[in-house]
C-alpha atoms as a PDB file:
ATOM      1  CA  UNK A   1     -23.495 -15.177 -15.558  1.00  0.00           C
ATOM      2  CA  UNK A   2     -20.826 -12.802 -14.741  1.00  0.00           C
ATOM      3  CA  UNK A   3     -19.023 -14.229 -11.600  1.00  0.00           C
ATOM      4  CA  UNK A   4     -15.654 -13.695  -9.541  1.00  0.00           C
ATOM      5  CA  UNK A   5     -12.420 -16.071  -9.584  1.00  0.00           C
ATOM      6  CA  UNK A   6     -13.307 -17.730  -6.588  1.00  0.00           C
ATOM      7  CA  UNK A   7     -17.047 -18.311  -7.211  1.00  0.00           C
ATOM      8  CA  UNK A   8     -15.995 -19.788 -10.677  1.00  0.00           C
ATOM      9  CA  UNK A   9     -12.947 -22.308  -8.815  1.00  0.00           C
ATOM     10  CA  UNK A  10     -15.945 -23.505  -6.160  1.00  0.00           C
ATOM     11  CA  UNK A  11     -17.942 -24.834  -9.567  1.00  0.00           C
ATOM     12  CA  UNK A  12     -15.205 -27.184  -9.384  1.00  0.00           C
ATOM     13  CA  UNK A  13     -15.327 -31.183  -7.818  1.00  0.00           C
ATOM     14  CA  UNK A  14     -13.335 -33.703  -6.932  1.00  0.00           C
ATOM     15  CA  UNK A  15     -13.291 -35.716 -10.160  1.00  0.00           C
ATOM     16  CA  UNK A  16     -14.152 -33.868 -13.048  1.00  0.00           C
ATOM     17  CA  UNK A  17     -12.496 -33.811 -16.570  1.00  0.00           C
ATOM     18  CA  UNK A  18     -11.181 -30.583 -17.411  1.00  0.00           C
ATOM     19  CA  UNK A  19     -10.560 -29.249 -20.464  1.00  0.00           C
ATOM     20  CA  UNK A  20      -7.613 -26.417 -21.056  1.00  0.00           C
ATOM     21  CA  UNK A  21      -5.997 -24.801 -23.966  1.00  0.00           C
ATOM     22  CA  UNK A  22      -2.779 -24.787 -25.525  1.00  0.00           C
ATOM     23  CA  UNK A  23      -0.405 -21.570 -24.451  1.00  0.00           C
ATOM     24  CA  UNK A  24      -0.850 -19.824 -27.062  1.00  0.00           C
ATOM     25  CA  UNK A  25      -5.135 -20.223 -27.066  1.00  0.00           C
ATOM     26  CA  UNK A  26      -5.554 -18.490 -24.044  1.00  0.00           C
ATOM     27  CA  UNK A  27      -4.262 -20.349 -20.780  1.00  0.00           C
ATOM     28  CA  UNK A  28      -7.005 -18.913 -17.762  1.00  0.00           C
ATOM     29  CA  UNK A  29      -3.926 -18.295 -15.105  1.00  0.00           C
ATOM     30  CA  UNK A  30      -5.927 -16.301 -13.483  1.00  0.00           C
ATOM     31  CA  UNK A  31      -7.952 -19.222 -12.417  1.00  0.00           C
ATOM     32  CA  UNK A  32      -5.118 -21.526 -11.205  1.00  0.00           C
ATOM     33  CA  UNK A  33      -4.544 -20.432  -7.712  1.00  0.00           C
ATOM     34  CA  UNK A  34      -7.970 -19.866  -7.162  1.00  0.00           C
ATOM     35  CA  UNK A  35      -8.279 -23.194  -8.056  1.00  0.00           C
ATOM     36  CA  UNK A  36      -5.453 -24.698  -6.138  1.00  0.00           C
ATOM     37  CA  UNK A  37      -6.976 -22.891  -3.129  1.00  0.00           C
ATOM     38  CA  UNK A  38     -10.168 -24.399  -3.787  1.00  0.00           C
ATOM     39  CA  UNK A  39      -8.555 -27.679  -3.341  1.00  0.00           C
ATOM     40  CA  UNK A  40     -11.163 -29.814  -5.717  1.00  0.00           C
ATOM     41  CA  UNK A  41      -8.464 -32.844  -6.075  1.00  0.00           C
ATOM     42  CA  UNK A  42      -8.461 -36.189  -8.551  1.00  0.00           C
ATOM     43  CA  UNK A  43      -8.623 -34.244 -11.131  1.00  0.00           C
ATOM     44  CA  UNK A  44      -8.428 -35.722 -14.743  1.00  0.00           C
ATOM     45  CA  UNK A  45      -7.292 -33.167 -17.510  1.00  0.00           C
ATOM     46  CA  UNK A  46      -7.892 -32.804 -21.001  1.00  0.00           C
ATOM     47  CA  UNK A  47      -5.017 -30.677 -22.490  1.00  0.00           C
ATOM     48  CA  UNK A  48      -6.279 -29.178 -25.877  1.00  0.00           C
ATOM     49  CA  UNK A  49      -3.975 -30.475 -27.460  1.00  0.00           C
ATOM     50  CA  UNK A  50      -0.942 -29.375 -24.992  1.00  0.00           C
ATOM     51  CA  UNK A  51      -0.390 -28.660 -21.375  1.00  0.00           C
ATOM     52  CA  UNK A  52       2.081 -26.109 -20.127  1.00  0.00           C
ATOM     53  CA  UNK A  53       2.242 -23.938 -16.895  1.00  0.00           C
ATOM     54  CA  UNK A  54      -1.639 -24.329 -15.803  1.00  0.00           C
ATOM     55  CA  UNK A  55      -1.087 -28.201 -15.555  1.00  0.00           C
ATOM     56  CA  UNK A  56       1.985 -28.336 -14.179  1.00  0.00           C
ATOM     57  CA  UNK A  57       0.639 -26.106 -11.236  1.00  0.00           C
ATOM     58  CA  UNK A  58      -2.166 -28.288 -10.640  1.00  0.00           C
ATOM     59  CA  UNK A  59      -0.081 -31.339 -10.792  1.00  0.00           C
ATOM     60  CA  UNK A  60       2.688 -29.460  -8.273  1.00  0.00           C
ATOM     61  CA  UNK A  61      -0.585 -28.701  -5.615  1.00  0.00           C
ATOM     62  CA  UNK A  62      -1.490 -32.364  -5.866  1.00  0.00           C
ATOM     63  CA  UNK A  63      -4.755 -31.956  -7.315  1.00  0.00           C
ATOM     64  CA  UNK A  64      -4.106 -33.670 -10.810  1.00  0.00           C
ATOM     65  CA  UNK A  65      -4.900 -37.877 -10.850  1.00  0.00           C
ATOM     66  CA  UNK A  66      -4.371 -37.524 -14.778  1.00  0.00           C
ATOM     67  CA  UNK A  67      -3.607 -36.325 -17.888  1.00  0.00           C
ATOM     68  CA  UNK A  68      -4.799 -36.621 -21.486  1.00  0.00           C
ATOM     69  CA  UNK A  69      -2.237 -34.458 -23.919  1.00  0.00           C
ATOM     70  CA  UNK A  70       0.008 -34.571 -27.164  1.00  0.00           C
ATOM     71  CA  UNK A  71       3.082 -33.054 -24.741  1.00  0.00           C
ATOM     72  CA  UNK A  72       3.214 -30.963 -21.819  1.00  0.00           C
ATOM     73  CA  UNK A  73       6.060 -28.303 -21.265  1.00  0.00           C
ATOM     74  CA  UNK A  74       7.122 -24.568 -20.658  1.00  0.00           C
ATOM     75  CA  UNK A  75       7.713 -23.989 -24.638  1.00  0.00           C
ATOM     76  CA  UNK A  76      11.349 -22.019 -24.295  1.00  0.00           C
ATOM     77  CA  UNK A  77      11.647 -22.611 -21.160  1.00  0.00           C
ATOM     78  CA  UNK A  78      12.194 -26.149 -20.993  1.00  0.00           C
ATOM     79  CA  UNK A  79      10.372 -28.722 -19.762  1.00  0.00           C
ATOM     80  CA  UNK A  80       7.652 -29.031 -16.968  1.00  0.00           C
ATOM     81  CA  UNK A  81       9.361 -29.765 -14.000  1.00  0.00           C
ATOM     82  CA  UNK A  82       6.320 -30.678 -11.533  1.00  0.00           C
ATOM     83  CA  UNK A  83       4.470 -33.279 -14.600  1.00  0.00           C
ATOM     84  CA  UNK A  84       8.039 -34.866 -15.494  1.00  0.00           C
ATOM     85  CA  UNK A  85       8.106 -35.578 -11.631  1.00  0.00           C
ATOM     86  CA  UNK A  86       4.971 -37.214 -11.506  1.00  0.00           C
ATOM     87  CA  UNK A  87       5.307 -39.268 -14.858  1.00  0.00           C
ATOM     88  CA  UNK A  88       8.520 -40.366 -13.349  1.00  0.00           C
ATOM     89  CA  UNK A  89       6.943 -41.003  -9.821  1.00  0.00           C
ATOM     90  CA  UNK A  90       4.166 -42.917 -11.332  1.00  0.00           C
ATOM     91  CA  UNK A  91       1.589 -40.339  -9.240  1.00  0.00           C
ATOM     92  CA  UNK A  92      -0.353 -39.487 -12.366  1.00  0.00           C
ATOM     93  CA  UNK A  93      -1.910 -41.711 -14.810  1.00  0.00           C
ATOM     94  CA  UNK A  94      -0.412 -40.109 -18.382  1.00  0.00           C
ATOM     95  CA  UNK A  95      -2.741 -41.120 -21.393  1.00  0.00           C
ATOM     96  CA  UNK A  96      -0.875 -40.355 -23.948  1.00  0.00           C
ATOM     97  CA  UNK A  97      -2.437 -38.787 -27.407  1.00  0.00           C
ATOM     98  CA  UNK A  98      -1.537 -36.608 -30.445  1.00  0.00           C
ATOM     99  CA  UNK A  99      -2.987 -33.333 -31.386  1.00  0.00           C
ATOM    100  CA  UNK A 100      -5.464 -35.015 -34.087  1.00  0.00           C
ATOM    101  CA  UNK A 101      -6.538 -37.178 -31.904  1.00  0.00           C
ATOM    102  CA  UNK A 102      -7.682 -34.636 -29.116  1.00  0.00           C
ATOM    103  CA  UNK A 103      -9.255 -32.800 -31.505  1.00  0.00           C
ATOM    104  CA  UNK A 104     -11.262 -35.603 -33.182  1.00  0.00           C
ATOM    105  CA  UNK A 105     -12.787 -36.705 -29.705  1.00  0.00           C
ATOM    106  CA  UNK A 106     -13.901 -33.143 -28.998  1.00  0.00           C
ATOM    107  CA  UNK A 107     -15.178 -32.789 -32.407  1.00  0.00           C
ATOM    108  CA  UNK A 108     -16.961 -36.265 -31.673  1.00  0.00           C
ATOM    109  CA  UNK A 109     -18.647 -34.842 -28.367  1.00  0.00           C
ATOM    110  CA  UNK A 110     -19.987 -31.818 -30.030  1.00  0.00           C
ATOM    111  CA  UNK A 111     -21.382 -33.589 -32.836  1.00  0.00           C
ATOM    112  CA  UNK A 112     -23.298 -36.045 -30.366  1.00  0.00           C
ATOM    113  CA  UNK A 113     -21.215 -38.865 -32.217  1.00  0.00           C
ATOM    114  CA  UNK A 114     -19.673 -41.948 -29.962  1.00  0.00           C
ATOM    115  CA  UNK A 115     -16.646 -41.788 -31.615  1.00  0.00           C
ATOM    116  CA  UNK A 116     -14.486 -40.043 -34.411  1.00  0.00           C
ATOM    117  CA  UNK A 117     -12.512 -42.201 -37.538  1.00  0.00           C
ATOM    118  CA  UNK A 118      -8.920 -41.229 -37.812  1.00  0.00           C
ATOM    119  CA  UNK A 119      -6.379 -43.250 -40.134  1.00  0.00           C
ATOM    120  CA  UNK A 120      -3.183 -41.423 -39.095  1.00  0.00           C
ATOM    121  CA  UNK A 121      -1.996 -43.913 -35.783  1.00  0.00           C
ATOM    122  CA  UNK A 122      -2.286 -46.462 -37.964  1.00  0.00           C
ATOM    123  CA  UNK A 123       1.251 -48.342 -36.895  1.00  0.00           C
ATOM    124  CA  UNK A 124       2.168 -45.891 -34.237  1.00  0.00           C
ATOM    125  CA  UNK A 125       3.187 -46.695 -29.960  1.00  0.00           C
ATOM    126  CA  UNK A 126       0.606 -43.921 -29.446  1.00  0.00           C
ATOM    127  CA  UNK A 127      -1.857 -46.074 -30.500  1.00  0.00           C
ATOM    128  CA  UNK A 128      -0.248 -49.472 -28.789  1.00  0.00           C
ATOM    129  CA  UNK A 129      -0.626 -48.056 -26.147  1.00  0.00           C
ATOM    130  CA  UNK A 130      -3.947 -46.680 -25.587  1.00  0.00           C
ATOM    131  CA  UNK A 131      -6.597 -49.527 -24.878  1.00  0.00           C
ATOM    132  CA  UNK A 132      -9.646 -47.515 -25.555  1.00  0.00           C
ATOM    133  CA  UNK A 133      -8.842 -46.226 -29.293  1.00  0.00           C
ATOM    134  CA  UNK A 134     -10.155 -49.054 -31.333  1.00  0.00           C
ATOM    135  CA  UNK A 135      -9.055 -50.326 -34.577  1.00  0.00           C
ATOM    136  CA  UNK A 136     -11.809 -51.690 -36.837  1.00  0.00           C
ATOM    137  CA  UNK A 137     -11.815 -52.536 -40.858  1.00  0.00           C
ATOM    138  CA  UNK A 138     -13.330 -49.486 -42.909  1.00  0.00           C
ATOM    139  CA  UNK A 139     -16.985 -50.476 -43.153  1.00  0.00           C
ATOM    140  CA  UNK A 140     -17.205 -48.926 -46.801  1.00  0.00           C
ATOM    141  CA  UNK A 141     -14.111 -50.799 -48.060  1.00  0.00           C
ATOM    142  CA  UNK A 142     -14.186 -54.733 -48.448  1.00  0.00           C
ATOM    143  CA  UNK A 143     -10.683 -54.791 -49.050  1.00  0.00           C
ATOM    144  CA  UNK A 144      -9.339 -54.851 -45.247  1.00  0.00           C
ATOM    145  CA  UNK A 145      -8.636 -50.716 -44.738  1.00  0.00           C
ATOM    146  CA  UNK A 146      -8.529 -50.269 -41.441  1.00  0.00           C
ATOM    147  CA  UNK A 147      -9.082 -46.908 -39.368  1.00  0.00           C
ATOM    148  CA  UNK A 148      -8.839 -46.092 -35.768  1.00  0.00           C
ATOM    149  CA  UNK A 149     -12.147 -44.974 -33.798  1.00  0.00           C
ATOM    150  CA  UNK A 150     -11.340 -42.145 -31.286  1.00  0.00           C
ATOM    151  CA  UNK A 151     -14.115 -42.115 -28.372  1.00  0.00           C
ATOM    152  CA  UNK A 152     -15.608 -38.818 -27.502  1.00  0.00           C
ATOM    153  CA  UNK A 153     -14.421 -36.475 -25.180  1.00  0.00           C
ATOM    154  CA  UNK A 154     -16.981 -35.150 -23.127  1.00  0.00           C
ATOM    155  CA  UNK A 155     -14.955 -32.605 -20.548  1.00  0.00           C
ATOM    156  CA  UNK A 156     -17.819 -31.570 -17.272  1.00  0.00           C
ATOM    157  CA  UNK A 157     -15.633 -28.163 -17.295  1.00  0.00           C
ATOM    158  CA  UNK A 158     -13.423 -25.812 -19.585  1.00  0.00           C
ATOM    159  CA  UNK A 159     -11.441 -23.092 -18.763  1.00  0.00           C
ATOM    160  CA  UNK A 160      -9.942 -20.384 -20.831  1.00  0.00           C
ATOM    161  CA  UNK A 161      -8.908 -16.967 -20.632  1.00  0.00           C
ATOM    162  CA  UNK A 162      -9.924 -14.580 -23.978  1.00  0.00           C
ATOM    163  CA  UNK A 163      -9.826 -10.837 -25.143  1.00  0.00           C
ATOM    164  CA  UNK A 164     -13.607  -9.755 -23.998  1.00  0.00           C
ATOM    165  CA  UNK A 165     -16.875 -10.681 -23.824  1.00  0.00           C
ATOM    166  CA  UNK A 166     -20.079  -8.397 -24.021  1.00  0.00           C
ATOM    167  CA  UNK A 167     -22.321  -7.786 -20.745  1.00  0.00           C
ATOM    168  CA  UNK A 168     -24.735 -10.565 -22.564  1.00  0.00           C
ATOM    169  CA  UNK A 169     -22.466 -12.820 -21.827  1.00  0.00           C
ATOM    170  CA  UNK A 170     -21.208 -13.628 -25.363  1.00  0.00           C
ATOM    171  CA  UNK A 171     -17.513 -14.373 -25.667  1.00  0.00           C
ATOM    172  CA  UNK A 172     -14.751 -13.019 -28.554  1.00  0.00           C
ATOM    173  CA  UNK A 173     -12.282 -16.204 -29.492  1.00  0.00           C
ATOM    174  CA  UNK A 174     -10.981 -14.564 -32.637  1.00  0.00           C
ATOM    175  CA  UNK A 175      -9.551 -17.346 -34.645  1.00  0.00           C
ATOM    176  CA  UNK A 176      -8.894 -19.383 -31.364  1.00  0.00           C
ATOM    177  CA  UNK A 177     -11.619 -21.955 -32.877  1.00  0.00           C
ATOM    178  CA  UNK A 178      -9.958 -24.784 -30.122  1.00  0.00           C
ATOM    179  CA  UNK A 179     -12.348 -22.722 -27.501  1.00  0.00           C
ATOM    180  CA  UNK A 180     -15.145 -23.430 -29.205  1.00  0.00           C
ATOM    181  CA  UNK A 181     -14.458 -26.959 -29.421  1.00  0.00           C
ATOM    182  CA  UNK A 182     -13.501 -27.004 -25.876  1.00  0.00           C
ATOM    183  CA  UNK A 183     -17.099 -25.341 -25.173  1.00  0.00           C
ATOM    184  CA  UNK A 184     -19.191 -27.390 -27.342  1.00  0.00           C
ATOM    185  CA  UNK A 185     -17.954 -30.737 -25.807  1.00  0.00           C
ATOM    186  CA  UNK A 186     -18.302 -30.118 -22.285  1.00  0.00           C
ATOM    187  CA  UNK A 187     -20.804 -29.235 -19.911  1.00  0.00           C
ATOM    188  CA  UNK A 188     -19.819 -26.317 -18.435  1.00  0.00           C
ATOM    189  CA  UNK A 189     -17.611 -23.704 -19.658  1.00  0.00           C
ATOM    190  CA  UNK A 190     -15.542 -20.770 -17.554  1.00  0.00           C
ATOM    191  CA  UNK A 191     -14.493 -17.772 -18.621  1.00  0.00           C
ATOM    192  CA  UNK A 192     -11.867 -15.013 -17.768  1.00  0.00           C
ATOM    193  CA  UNK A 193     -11.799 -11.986 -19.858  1.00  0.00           C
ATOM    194  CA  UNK A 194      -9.956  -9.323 -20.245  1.00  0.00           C
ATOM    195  CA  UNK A 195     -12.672  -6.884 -20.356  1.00  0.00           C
ATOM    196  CA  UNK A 196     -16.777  -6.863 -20.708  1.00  0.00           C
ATOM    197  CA  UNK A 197     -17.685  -4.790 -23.515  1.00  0.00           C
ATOM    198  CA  UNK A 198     -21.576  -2.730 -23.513  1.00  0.00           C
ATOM    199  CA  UNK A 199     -22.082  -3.726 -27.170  1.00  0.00           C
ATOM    200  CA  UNK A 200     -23.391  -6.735 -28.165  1.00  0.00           C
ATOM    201  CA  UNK A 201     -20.325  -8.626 -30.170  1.00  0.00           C
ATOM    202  CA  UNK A 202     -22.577 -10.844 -31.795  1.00  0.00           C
ATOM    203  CA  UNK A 203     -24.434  -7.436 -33.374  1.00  0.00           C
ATOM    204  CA  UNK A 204     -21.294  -6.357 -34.863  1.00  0.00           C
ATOM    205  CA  UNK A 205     -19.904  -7.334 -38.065  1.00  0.00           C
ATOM    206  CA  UNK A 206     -16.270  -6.864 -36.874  1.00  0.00           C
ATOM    207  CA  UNK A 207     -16.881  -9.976 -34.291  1.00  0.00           C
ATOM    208  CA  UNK A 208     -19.654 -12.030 -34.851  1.00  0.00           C
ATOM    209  CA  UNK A 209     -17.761 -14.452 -36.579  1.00  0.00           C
ATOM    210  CA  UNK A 210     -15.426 -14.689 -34.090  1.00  0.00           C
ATOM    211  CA  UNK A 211     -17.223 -14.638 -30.973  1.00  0.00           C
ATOM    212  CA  UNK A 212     -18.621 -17.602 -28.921  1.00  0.00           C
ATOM    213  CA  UNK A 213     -22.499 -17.350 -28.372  1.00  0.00           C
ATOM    214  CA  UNK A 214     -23.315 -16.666 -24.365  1.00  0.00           C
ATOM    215  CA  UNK A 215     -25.491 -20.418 -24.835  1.00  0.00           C
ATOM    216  CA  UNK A 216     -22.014 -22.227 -24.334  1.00  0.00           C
ATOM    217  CA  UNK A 217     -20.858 -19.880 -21.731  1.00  0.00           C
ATOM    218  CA  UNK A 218     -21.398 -20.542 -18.005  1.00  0.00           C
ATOM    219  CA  UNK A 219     -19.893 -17.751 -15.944  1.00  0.00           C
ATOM    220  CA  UNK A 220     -17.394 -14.920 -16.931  1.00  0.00           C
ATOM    221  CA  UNK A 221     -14.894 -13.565 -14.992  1.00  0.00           C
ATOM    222  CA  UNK A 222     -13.163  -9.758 -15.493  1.00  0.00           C
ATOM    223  CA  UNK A 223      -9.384 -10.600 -14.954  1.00  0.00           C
ATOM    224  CA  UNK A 224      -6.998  -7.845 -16.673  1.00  0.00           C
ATOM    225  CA  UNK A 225      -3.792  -9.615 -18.098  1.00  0.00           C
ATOM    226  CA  UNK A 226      -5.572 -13.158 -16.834  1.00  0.00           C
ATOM    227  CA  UNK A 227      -3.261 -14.965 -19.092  1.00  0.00           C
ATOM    228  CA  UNK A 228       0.258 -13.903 -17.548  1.00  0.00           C
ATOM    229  CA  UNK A 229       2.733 -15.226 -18.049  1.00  0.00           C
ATOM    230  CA  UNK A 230       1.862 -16.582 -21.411  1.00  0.00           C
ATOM    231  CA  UNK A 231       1.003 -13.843 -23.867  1.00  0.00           C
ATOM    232  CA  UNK A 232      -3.015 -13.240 -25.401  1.00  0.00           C
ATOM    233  CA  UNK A 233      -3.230 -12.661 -28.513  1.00  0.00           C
ATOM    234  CA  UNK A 234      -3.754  -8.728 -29.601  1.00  0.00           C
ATOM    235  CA  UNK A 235      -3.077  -7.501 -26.150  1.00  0.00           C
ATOM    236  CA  UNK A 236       0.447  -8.481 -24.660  1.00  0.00           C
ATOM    237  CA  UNK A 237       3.197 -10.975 -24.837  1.00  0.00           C
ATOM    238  CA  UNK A 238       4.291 -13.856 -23.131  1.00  0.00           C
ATOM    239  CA  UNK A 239       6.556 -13.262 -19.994  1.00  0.00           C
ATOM    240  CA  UNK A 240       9.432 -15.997 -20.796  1.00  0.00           C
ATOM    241  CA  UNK A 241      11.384 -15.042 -18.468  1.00  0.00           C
ATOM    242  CA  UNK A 242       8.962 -15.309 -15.867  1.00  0.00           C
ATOM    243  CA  UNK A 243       8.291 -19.114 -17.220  1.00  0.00           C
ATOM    244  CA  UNK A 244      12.484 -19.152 -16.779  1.00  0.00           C
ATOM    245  CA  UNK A 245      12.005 -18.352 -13.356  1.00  0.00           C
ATOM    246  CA  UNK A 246       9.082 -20.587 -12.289  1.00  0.00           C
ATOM    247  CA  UNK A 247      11.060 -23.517 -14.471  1.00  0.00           C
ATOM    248  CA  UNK A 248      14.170 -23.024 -12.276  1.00  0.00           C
ATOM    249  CA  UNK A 249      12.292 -23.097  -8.968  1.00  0.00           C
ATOM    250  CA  UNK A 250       9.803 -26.246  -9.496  1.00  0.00           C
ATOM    251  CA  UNK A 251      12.248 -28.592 -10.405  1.00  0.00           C
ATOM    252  CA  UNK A 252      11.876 -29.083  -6.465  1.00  0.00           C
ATOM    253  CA  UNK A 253       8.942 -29.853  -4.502  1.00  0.00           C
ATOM    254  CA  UNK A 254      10.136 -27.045  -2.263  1.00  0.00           C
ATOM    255  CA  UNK A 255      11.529 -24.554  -4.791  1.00  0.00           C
ATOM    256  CA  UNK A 256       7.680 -24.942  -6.563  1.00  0.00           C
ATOM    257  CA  UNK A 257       6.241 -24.680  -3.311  1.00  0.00           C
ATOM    258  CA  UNK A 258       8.045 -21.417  -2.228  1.00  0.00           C
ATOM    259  CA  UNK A 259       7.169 -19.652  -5.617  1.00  0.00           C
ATOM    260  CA  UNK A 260       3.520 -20.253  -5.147  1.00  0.00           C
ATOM    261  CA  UNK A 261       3.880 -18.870  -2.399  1.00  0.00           C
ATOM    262  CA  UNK A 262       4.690 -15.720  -3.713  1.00  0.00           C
ATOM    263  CA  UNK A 263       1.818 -13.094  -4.932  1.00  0.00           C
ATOM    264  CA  UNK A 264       1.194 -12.644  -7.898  1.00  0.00           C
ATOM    265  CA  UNK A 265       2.055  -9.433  -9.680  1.00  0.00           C
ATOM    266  CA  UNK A 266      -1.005  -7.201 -10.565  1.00  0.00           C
END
């Protein structure tokens, strides 16, 4: 189970749905230029429930055909220069959600359910404009209540970046309960840690409840301070001025292409 960074990027294809977290959740940056290197194009991406410095990387190397989010940017430092490019370009296909909704078709997948009932887009663009959320009249109600059906989302691959795991291959989330989602709708599921741990985390009271059973794991990575430049949670903070930087230099195709470029500190 326990892999490195580029053996874990070569489980990727051309084509697959990929699921990634929200900045805060524990973003796998470790894994990005491994997998721009790799070079696994037309990719589609599942942002749970937002996209930030991880997508707009893949989107800047060319490797991104779309994107399923509720918003993608660099938090405080502005916007994502290499996705508002391609939106504006037309060179991704943006299918635009809300955090809910994300959530409900994940839940959906890892309940073996076609679809989950939401009532909230009820009269919203969001839902005008996505052709494969249906609307249908509450089957327990004869009075005409209707409620939107959210398909599943069934992600072949998601990556995240956590605290530790244990040399059994079991994985601490804390209260980060988006990863499990993330793990329990897709097919495969890779993992950069911090740290692997002797002890079994699933034998100790302190993080059983929080850890992620080795059954949805894949492959595990060791990748000290993995999540840089966003912050993991317990162990450092995020870098904004390094998310500054990178913000001022993509807003180019050659500004984003020089900092990637650059190596990455240790």
């Amino acid at each position: 189970m326990q892999a490195d960074l580029r053996a874990m990027a070569a489980r990727i294809r051309p084509g697959m749905r990929i699921a990634l977290p929200v900045d805060y959740a524990g973003v796998s940056m470790a894994m990005t230029r491994p997998l721009i290197a790799h070079g696994a194009g037309d990719l589609d991406l599942v942002c749970v429930p937002t996209g930030g410095l991880q997508v707009d990387q893949l989107i800047g190397a060319g490797l991104v055909r779309g994107v399923e989010t509720s918003a993608v940017s660099l938090g405080e430092a502005g916007g994502a220069p290499r996705f508002n490019q391609a939106v504006q370009d037309g060179a991704i296909r943006l299918r635009d959600a809300t955090c809910p909704a994300i959530h409900a078709g994940l839940m959906a997948a890892q309940k073996g359910s076609s679809f989950m009932p939401m009532r909230g887009l009820i009269g919203t663009d969001v839902l005008r404009h996505r052709d494969d959320w249906r609307v249908i009249d509450n089957p327990f109600d004869t009075g005409g209540d209707p409620i939107v059906l959210i398909p599943a989302i069934h992600p072949d691959v998601a990556i995240f970046h956590a605290p530790m795991a244990d040399r059994f291959g079991n994985v601490w989330i804390g209260r980060r309960r988006e990863l499990a989602a993330m793990a329990y709708a897709s097919a495969e599921t890779l993992v950069t840690v911090e740290r692997i741990v002797e002890y079994n985390l699933l034998a100790d009271e302190m993080t059983a409840a929080g850890t992620l059973p080795a059954l949805y794991i894949t492959a595990i990575a060791p990748a000290p301070r993995g999540a840089w430049p966003y912050g993991l949670w317990g162990e450092y903070g995020t870098d904004t001025d390094e998310l500054i930087r990178y913000a001022r230099a993509a807003r180019t195709e050659a500004g984003f292409a020089e900092y990637m470029a650059q190596e990455v500190p240790a």
